[in-house]
Protein backbone atom coordinates (compact mmCIF):
# COMPACT_ATOMS: atom_id res chain seq x y z
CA UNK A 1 5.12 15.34 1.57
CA UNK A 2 5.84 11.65 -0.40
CA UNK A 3 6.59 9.15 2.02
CA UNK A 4 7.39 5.30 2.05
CA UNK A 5 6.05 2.08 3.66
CA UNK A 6 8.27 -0.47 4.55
CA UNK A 7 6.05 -4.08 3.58
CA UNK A 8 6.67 -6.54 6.18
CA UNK A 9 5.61 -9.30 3.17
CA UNK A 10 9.61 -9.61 2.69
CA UNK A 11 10.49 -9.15 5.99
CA UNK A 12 11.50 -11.76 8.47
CA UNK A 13 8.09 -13.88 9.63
CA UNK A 14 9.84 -15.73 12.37
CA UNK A 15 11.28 -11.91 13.70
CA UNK A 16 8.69 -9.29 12.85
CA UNK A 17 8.92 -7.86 16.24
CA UNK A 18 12.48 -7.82 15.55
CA UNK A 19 11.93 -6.45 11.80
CA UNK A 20 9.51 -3.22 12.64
CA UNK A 21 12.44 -2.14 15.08
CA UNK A 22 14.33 -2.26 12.25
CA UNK A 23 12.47 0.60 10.65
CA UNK A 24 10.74 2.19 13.17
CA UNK A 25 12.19 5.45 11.79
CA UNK A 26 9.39 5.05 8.76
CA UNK A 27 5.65 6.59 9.21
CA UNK A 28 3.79 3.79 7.78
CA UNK A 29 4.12 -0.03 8.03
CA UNK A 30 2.74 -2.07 5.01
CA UNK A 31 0.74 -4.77 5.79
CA UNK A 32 -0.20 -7.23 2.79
CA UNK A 33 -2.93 -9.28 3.41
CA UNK A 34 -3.53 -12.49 0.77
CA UNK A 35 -6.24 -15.37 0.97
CA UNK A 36 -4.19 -18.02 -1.48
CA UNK A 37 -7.47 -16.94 -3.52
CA UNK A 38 -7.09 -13.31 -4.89
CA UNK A 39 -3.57 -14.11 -5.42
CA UNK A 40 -1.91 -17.61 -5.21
CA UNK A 41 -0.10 -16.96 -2.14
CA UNK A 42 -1.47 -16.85 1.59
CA UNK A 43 0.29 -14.15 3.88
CA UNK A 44 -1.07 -13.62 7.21
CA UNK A 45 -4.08 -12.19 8.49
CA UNK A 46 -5.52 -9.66 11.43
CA UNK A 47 -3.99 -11.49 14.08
CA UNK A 48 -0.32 -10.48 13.24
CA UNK A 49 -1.95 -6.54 13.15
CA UNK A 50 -3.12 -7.23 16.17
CA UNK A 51 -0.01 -8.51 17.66
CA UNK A 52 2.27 -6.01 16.48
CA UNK A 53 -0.33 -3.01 17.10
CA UNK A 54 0.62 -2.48 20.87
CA UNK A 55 4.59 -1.98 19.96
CA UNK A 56 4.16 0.72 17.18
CA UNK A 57 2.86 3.94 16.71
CA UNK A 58 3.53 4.00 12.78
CA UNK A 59 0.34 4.09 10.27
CA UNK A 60 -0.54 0.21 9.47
CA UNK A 61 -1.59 0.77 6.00
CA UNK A 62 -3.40 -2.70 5.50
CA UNK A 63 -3.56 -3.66 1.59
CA UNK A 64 -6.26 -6.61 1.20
CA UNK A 65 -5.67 -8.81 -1.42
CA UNK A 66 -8.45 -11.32 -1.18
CA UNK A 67 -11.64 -12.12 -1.91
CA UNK A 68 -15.45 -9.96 -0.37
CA UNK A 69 -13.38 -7.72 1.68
CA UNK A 70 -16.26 -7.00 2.84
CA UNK A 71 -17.02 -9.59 4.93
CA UNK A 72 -13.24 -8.25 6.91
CA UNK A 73 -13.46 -4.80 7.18
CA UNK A 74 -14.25 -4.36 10.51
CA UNK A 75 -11.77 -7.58 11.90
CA UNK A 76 -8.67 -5.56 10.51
CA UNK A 77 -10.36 -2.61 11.59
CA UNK A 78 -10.73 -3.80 15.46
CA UNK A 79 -7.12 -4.89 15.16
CA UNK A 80 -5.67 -1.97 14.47
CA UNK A 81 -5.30 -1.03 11.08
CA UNK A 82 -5.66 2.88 10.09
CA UNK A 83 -5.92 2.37 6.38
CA UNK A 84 -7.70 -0.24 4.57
CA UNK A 85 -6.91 -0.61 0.57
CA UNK A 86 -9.14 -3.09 -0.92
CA UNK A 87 -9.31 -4.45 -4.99
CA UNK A 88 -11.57 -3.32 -7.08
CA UNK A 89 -11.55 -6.35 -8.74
CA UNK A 90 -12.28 -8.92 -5.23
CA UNK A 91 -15.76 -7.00 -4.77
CA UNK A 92 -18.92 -6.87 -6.54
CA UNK A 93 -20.05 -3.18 -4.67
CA UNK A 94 -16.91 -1.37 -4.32
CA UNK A 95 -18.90 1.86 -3.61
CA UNK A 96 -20.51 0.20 -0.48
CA UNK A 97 -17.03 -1.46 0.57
CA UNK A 98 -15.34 2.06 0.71
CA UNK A 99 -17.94 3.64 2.89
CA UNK A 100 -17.83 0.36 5.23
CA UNK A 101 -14.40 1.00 5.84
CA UNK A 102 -14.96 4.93 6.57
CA UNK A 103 -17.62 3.93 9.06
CA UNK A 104 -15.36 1.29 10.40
CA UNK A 105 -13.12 4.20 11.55
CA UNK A 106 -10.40 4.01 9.02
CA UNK A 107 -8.75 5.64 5.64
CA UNK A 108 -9.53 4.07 2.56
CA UNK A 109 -8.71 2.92 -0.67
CA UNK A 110 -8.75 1.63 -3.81
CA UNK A 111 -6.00 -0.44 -5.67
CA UNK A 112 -6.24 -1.13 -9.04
CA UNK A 113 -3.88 -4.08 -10.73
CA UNK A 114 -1.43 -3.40 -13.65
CA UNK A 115 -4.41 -4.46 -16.52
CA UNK A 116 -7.46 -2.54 -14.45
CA UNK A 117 -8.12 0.81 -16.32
CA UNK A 118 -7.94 3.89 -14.56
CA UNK A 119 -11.73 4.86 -15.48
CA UNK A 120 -13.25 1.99 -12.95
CA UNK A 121 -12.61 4.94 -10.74
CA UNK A 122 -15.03 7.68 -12.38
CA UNK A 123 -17.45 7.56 -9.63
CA UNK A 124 -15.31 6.47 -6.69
CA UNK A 125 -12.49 9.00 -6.78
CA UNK A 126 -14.01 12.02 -4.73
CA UNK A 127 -14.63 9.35 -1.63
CA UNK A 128 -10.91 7.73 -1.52
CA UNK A 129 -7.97 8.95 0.52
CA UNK A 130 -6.09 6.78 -1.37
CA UNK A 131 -4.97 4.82 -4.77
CA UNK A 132 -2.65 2.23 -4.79
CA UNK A 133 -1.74 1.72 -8.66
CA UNK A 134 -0.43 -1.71 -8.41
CA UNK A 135 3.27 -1.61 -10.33
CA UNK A 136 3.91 -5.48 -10.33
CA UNK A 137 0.82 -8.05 -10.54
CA UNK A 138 -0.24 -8.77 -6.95
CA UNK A 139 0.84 -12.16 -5.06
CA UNK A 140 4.66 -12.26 -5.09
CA UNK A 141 7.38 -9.73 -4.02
CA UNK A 142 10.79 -9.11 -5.85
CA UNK A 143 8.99 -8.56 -8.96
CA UNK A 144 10.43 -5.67 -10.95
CA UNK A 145 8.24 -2.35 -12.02
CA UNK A 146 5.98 -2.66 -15.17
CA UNK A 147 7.04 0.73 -17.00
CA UNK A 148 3.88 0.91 -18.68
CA UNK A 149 2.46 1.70 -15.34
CA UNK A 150 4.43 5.09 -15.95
CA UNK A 151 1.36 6.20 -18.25
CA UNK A 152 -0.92 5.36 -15.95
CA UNK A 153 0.29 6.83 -12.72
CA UNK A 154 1.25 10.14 -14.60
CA UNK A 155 -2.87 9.74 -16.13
CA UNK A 156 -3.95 9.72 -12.30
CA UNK A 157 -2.09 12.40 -11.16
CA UNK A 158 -3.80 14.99 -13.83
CA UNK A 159 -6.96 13.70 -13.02
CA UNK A 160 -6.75 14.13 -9.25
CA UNK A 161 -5.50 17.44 -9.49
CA UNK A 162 -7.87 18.74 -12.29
CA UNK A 163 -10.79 17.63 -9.69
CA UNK A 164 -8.24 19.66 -7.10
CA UNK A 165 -8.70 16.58 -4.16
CA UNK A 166 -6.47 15.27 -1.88
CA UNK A 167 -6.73 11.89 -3.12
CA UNK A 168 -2.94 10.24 -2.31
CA UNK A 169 -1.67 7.96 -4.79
CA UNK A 170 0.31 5.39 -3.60
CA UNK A 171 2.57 2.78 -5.79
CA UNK A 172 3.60 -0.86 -4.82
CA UNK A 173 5.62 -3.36 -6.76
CA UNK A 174 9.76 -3.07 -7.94
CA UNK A 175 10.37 0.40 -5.86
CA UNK A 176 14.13 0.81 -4.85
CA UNK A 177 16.26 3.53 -4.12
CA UNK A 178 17.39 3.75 -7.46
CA UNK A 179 13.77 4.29 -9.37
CA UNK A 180 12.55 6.10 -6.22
CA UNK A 181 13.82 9.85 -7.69
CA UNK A 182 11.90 9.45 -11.00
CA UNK A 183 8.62 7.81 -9.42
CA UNK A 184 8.72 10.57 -7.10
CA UNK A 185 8.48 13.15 -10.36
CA UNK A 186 5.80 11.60 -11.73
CA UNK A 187 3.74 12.84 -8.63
CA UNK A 188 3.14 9.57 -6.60
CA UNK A 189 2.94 10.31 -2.48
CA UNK A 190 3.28 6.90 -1.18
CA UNK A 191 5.75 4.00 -1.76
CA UNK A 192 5.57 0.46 -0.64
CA UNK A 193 9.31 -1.03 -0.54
CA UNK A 194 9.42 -4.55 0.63
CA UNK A 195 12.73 -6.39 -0.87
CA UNK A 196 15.10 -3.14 -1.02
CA UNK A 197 14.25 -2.39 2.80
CA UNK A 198 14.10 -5.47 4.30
CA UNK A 199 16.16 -7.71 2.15
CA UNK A 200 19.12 -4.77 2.97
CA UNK A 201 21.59 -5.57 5.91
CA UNK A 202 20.88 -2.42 7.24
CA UNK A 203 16.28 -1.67 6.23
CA UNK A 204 17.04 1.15 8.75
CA UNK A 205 19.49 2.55 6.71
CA UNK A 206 17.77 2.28 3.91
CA UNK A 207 14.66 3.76 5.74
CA UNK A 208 16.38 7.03 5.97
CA UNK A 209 18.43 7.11 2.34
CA UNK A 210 14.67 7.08 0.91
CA UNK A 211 13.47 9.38 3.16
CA UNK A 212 16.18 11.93 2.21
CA UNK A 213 15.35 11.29 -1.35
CA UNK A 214 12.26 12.03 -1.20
CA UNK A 215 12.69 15.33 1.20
CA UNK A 216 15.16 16.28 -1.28
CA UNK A 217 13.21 15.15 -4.53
């Protein structure tokens, strides 16, 4: 069954305690991790994971946007995280990245930015749990959804299930209730909503109007 993941990038910094209350009705929290390198912006890092991890039994779906992941996999690991999405563009040996964060003890996968084609995955596919199709260019949230990544999300979907795996594909960038029905139909299973949640007076409201949309989808 889709679900979404609430990304505590536009929630409240100074209240995230506060802020994963909010939504504690959602599976998944989105954690997105940047190094001011990878992207121009600097986030936060494992110690926030690690702070929140004792208050919250949701999946912390940990999206790194920076530079040798590598040399972090098991820090976010040890802090808590239960999936770790790394670029395929911040490493030189993906392959060896996503079987670092298997043995680490966590779900893993890919993402791939707007411009990044699809076939960088030929031989990595069969060893993901996940693909996060980036809808926005990474660094900033508010943007709003490229629709050329329409294409290319309906071009993943045939090719996961013509291989008939379990590969999720997850989307992240200009997702709001109002796009959510027709995302949904293309065959995407995982939704990162940061401004339409948490920029909402009510994100736990909001939680469970997407919810119902997708249930009902």
């Amino acid at each position: 069954m889709a679900d979404l993941l609430p990304s505590l990038l536009a929630a409240d910094f100074a209240n995230l305690y506060d802020e994963i209350m909010k939504v504690q009705e959602a599976n998944y929290l989105h954690f997105d991790i940047m190094d001011g390198r990878y992207v121009p912006n600097i986030s936060f890092g494992a110690d926030i994971i690690r702070a929140l991890r004792p208050y919250s039994r949701q999946v912390f779906d940990t999206h790194l946007m920076i530079i040798e992941p590598e040399r972090y996999i098991e820090l976010f690991a040890e802090a808590g995280a239960d999936v770790i999405t790394f670029h395929y563009e911040a490493t030189t040996h993906p392959h060896r990245v996503v079987h670092q964060v298997k043995e680490a003890g966590c779900k893993v996968g890919i993402a791939l930015n707007p411009s990044t084609p699809l076939d960088v995955l030929e031989y990595l596919l069969e060893d993901l749990d996940q693909v996060l199709i980036m809808t926005v260019n990474p660094g900033f949230g508010g943007q709003k959804f490229i629709p050329a990544m329409v294409k290319k999300i309906r071009k993943l979907r045939k090719i996961i299930d013509e291989r008939k795996l379990d590969t999720l594909i997850q989307i992240d960038g200009g997702v709001n209730l109002e796009n959510l029905p027709e995302l949904h139909a293309l065959g995407v299973d995982l939704f990162v909503i940061g401004s339409a949640v948490f920029g909402a007076e009510d994100p736990g409201e909001v939680v469970r109007k997407a919810k119902e949309i997708l249930k009902n989808a």
